[in-house]
N, C-alpha and C. Protein backbone atom coordinates (compact mmCIF):
# COMPACT_ATOMS: atom_id res chain seq x y z
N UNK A 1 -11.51 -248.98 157.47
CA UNK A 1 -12.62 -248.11 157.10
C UNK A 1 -12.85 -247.08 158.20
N UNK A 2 -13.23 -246.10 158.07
CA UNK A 2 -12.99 -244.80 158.58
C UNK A 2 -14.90 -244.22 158.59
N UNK A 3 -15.34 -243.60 159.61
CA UNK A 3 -16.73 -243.47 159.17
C UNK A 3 -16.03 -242.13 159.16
N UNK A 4 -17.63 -240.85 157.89
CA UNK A 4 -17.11 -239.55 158.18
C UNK A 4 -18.52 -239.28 158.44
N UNK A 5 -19.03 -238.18 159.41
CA UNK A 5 -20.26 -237.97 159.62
C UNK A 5 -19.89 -236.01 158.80
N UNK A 6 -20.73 -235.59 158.11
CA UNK A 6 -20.98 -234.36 157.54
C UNK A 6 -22.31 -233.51 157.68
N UNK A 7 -21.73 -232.64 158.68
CA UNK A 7 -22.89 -231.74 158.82
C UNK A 7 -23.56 -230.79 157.55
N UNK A 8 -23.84 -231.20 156.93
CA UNK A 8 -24.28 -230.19 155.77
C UNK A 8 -25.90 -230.66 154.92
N UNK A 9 -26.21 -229.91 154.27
CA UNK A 9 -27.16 -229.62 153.10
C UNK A 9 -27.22 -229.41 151.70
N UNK A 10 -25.42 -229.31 151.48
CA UNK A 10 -25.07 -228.55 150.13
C UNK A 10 -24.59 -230.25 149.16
N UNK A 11 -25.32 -230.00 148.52
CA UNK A 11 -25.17 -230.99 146.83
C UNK A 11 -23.82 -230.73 146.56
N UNK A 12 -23.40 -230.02 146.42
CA UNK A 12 -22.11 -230.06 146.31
C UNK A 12 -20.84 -230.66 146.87
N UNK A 13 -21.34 -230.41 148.03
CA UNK A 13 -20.09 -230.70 149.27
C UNK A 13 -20.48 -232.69 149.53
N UNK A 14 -21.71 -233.05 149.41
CA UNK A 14 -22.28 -234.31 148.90
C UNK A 14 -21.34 -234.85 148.06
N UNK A 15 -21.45 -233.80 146.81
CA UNK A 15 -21.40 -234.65 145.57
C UNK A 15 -19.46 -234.57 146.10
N UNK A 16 -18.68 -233.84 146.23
CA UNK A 16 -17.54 -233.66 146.36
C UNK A 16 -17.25 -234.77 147.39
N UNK A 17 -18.26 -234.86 148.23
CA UNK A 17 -17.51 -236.34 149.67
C UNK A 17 -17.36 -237.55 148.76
N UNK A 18 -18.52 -237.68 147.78
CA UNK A 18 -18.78 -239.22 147.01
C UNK A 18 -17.65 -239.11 146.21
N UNK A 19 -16.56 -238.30 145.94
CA UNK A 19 -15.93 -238.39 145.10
C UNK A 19 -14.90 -239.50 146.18
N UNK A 20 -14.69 -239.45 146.92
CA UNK A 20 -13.28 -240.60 147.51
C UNK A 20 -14.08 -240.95 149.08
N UNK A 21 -15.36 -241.31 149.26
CA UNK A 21 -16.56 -241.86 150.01
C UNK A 21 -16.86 -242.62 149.28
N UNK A 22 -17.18 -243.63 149.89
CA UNK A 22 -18.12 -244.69 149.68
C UNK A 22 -19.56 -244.48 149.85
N UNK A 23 -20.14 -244.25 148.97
CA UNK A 23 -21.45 -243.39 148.78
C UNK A 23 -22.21 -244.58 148.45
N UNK A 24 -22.44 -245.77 148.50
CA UNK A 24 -23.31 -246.60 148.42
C UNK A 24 -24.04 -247.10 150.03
N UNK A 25 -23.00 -246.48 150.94
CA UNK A 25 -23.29 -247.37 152.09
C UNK A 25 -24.05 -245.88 153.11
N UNK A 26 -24.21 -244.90 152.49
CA UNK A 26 -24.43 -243.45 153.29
C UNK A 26 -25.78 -244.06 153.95
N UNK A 27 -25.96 -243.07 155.05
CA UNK A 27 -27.09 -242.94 155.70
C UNK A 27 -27.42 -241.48 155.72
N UNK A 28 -28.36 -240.55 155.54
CA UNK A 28 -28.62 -239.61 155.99
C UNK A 28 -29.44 -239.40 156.80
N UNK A 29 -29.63 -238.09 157.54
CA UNK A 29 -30.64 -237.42 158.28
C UNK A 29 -31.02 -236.18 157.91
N UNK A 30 -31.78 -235.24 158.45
CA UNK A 30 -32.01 -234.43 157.60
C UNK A 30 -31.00 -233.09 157.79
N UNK A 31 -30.05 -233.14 158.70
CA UNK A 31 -29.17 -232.32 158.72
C UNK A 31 -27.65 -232.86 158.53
N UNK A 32 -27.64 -234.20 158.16
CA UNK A 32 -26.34 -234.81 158.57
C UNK A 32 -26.75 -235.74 157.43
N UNK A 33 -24.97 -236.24 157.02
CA UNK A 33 -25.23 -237.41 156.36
C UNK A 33 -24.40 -238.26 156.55
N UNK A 34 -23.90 -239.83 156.81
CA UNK A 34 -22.60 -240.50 157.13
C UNK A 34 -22.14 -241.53 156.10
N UNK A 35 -21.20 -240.94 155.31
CA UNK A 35 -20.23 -242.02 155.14
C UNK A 35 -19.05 -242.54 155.13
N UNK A 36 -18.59 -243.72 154.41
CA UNK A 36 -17.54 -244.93 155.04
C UNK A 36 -16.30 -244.12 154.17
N UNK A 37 -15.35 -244.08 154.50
CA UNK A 37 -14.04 -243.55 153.96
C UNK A 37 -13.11 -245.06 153.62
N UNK A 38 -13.35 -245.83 152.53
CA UNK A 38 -12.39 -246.73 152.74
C UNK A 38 -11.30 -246.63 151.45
N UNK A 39 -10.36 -247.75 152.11
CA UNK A 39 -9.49 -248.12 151.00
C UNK A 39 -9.73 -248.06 149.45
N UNK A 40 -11.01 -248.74 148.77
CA UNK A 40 -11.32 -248.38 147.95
C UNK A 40 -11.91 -247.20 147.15
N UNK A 41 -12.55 -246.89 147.70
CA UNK A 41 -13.47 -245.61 147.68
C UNK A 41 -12.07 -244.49 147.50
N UNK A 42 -10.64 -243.99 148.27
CA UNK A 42 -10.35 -243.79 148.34
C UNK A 42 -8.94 -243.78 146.96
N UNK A 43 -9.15 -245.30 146.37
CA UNK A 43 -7.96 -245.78 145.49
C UNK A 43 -8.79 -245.21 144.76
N UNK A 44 -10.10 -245.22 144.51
CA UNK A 44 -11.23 -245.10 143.04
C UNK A 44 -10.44 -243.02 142.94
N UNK A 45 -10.66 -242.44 144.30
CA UNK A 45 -10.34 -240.88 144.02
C UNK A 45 -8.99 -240.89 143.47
N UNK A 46 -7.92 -241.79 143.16
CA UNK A 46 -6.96 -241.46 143.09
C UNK A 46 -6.63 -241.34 141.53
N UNK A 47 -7.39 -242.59 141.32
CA UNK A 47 -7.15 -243.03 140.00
C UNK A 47 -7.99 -241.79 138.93
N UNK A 48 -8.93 -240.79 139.06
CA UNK A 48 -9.61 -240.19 138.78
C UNK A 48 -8.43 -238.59 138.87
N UNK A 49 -7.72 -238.65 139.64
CA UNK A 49 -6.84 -237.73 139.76
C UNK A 49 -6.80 -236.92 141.19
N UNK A 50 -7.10 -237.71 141.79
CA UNK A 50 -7.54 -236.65 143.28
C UNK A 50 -6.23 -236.54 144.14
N UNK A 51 -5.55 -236.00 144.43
CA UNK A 51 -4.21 -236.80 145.53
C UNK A 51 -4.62 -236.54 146.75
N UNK A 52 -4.09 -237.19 148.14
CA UNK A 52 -4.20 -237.30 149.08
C UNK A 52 -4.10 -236.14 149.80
N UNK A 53 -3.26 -235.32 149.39
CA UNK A 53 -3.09 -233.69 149.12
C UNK A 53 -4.61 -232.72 150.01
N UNK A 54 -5.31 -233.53 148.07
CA UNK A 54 -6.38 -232.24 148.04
C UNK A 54 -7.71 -233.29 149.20
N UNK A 55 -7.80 -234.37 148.92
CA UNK A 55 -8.98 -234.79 149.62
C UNK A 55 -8.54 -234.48 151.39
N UNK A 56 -7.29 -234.41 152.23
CA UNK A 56 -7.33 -234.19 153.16
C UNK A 56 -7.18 -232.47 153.71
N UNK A 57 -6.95 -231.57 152.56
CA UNK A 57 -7.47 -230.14 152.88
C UNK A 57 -8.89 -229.96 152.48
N UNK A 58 -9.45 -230.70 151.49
CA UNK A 58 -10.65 -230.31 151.52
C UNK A 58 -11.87 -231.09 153.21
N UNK A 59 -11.46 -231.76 153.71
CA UNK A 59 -11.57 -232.24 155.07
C UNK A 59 -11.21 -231.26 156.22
N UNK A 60 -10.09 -230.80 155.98
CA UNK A 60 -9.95 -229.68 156.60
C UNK A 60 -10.53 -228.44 156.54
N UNK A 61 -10.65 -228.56 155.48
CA UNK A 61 -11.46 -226.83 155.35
C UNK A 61 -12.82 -227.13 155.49
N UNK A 62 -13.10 -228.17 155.57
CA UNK A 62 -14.86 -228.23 155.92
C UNK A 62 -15.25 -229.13 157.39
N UNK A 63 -13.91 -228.91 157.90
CA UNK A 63 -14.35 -229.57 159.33
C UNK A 63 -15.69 -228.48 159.98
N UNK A 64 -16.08 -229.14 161.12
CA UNK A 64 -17.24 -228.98 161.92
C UNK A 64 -16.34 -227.60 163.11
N UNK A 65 -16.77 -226.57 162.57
CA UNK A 65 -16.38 -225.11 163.71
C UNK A 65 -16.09 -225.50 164.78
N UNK A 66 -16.62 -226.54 165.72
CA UNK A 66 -16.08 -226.82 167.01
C UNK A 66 -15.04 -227.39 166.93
N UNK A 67 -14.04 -228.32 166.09
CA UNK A 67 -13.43 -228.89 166.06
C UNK A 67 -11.95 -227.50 166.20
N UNK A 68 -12.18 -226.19 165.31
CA UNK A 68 -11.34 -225.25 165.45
C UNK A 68 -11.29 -224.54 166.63
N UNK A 69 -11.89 -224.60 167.43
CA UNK A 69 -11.94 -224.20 169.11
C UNK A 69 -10.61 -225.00 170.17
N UNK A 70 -10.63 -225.97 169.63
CA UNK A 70 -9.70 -227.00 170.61
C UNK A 70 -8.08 -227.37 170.30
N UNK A 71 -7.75 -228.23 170.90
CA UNK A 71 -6.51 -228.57 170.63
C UNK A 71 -6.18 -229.81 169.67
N UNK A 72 -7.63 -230.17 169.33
CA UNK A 72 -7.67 -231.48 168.80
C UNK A 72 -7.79 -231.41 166.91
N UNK A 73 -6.83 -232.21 166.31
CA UNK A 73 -6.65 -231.70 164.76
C UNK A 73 -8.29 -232.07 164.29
N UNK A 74 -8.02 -231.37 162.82
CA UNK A 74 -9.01 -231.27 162.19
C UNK A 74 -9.61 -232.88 161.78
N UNK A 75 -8.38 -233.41 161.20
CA UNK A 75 -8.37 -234.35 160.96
C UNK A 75 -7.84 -235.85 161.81
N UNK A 76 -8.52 -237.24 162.18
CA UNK A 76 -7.92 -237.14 163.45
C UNK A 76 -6.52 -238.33 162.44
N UNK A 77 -5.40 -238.18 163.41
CA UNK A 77 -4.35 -238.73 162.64
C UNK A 77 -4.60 -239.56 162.23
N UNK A 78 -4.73 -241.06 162.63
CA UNK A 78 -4.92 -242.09 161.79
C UNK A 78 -5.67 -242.20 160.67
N UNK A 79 -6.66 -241.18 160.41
CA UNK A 79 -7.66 -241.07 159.33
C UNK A 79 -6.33 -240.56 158.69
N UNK A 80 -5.92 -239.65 158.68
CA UNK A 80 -4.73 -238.56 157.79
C UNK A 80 -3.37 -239.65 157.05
N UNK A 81 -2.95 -240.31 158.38
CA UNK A 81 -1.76 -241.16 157.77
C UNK A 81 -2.62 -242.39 156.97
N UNK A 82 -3.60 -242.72 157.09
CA UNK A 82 -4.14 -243.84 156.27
C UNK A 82 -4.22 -243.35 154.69
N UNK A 83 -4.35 -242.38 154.90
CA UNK A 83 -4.59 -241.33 153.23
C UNK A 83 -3.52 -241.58 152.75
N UNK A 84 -2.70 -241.13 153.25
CA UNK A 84 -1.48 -241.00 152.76
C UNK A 84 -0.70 -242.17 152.71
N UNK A 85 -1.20 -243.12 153.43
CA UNK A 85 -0.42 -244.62 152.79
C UNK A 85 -0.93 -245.24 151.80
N UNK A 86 -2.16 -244.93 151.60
CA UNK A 86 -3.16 -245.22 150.60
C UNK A 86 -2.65 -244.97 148.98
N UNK A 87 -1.86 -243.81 149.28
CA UNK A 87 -1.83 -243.40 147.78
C UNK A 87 -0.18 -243.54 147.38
N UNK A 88 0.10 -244.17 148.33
CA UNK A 88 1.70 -244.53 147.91
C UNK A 88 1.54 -245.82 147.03
């Protein structure tokens, strides 16, 4: 299990994490919200049609701006290769 913390406000980008998140276990704050990235949560996006593909560019494209400053990936590897073993 993988935590993801998301800086945002947008219902959308919410409703788009719960799609392969485990959205029962979230916590929010009022600028942030955290949830669990697991195995299941993850098999549930697949079976729905999601591939490992799109849920780890859409991670990418909504990483946190500081993260694009550095040398350090968007995504951190083991979160990335777990995706992708996931859906083999």
């Amino acid at each position: 299990n993988f935590q993801l913390c998301a800086y945002t406000t947008s219902e959308v980008h919410l409703s788009m994490l719960g799609l392969f998140c485990d959205y029962t276990t979230f916590r929010r704050l009022p600028n942030v919200i955290f949830y669990k990235i697991t195995r299941d949560s993850v098999k549930g996006a697949f079976h729905r049609g999601i591939t490992a593909k799109q849920i780890l560019s859409f991670l990418k494209m909504h990483a946190h701006p500081r993260l694009r400053t550095g040398d350090t990936p968007l995504v951190a590897r083991n979160v990335e290769d777990q995706i992708w073993l996931w859906e083999r």
